[in-house]
N, C-alpha and C. Protein backbone atom coordinates (compact mmCIF):
# COMPACT_ATOMS: atom_id res chain seq x y z
N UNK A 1 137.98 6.95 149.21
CA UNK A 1 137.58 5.82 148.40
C UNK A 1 138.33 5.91 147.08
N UNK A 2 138.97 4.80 146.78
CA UNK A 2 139.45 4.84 145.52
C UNK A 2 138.50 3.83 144.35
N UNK A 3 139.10 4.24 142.96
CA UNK A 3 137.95 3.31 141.92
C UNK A 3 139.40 2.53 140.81
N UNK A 4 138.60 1.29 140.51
CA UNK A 4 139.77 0.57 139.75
C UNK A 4 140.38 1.65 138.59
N UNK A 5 141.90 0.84 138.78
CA UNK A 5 143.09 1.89 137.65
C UNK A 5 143.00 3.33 138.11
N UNK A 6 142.49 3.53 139.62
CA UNK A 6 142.52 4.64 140.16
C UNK A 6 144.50 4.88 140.60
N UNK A 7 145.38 5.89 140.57
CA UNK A 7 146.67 5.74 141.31
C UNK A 7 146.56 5.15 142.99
N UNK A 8 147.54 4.58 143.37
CA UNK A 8 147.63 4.70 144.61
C UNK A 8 148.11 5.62 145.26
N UNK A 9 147.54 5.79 146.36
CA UNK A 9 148.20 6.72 147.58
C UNK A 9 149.56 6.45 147.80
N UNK A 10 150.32 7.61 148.37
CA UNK A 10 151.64 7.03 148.83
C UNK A 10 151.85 5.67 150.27
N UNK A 11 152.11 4.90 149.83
CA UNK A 11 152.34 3.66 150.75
C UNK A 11 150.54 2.69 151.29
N UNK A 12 150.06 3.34 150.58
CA UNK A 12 148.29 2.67 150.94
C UNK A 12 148.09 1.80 149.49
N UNK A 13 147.52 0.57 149.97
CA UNK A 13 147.32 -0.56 149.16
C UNK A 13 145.68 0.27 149.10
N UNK A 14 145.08 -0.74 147.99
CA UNK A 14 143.29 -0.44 147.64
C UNK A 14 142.29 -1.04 148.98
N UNK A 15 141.71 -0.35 149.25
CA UNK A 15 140.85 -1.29 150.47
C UNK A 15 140.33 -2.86 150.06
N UNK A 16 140.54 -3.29 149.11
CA UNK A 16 140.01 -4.76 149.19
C UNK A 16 141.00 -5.14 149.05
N UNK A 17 142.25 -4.64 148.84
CA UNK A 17 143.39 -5.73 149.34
C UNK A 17 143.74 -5.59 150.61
N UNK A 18 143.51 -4.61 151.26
CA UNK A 18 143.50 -4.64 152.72
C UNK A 18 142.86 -5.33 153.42
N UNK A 19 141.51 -5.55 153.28
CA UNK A 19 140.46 -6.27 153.51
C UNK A 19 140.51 -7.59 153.55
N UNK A 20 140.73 -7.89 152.30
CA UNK A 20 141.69 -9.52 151.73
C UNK A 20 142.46 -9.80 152.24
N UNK A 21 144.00 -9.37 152.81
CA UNK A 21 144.97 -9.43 153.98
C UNK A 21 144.42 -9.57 155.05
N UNK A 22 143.84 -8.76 155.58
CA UNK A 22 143.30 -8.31 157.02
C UNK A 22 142.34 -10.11 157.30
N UNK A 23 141.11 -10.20 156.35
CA UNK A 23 140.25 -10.93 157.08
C UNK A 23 141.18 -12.82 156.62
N UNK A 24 142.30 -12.91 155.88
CA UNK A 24 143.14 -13.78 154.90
C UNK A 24 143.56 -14.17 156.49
N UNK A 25 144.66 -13.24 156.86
CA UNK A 25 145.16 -13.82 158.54
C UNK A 25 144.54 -14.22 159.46
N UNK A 26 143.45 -13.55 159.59
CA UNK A 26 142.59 -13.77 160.27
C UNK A 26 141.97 -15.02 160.36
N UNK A 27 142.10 -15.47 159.41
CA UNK A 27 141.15 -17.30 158.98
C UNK A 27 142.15 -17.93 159.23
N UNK A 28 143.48 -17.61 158.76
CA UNK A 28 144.25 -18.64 158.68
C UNK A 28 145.24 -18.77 160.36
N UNK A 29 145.25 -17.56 161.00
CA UNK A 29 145.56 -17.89 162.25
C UNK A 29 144.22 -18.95 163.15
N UNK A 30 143.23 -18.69 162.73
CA UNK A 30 142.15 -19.51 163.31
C UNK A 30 141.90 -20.88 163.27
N UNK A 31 142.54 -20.87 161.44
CA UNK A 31 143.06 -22.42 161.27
C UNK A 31 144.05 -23.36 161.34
N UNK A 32 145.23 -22.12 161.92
CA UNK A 32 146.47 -22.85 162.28
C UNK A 32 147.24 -22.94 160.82
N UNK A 33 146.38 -22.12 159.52
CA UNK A 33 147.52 -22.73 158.69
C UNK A 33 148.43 -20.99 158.48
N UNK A 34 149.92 -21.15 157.69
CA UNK A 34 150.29 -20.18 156.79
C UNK A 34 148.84 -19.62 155.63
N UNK A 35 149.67 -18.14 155.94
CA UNK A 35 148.71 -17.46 155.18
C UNK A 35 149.58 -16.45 153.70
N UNK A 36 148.95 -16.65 152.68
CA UNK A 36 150.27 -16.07 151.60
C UNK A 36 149.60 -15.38 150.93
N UNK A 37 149.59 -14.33 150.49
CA UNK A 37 148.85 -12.73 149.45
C UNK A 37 149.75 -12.78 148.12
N UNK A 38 149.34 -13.69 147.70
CA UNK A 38 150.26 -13.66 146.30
C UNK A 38 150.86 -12.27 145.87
N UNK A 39 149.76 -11.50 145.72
CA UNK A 39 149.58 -9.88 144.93
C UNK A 39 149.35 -8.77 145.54
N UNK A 40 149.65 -8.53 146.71
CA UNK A 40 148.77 -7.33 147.38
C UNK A 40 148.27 -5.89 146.85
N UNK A 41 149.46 -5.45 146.50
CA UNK A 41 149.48 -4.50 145.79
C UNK A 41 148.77 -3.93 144.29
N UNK A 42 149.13 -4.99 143.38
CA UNK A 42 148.15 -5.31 142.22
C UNK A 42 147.66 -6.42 141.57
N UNK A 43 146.45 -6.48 141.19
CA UNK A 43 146.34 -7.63 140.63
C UNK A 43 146.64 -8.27 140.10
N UNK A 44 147.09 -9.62 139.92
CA UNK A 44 148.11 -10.12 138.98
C UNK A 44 147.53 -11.93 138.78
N UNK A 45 146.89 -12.29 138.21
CA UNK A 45 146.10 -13.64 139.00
C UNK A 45 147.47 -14.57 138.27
N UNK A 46 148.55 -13.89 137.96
CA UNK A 46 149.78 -15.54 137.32
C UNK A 46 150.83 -14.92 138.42
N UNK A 47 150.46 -14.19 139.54
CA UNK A 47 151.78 -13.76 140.23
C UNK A 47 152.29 -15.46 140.98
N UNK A 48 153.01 -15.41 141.30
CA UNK A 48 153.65 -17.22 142.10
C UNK A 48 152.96 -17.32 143.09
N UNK A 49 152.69 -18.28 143.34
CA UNK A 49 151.47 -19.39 144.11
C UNK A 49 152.34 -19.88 145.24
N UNK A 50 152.57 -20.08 146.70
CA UNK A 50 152.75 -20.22 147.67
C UNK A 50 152.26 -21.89 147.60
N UNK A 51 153.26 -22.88 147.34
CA UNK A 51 152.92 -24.60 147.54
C UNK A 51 153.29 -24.99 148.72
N UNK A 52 152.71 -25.86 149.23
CA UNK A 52 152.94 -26.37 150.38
C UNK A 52 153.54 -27.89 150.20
C-alpha cells in the first residue's frame, strides 16, 4: 500500500490510478467509446484533455 507524495515503485503506477485505468476501459469498451487517462502517473488536473 502506498500513501499520497509516497515515491513510486519501480515501473508501478498508485493503485487508484490503476483502478481508474482498469475500471476507465472497462466502461468505455462497454460503451463503444475511446477511452483517454489524461495523467496516469501523476496528478495533474491541467494535463491535455483528449477532444473529440
Amino acid at each position: 500500500m502506498r500513501y499520497p507524495g509516497e515515491e513510486r515503485g519501480a515501473g508501478r503506477r498508485h493503485p487508484s490510478a490503476e483502478a481508474a485505468d482498469r475500471s476507465g476501459r472497462v466502461l468505455a469498451s462497454a460503451l463503444a467509446v475511446p477511452f483517454h487517462f489524461a495523467s496516469p502517473d501523476t496528478p495533474d488536473d491541467q494535463a491535455p484533455r483528449l477532444r473529440l
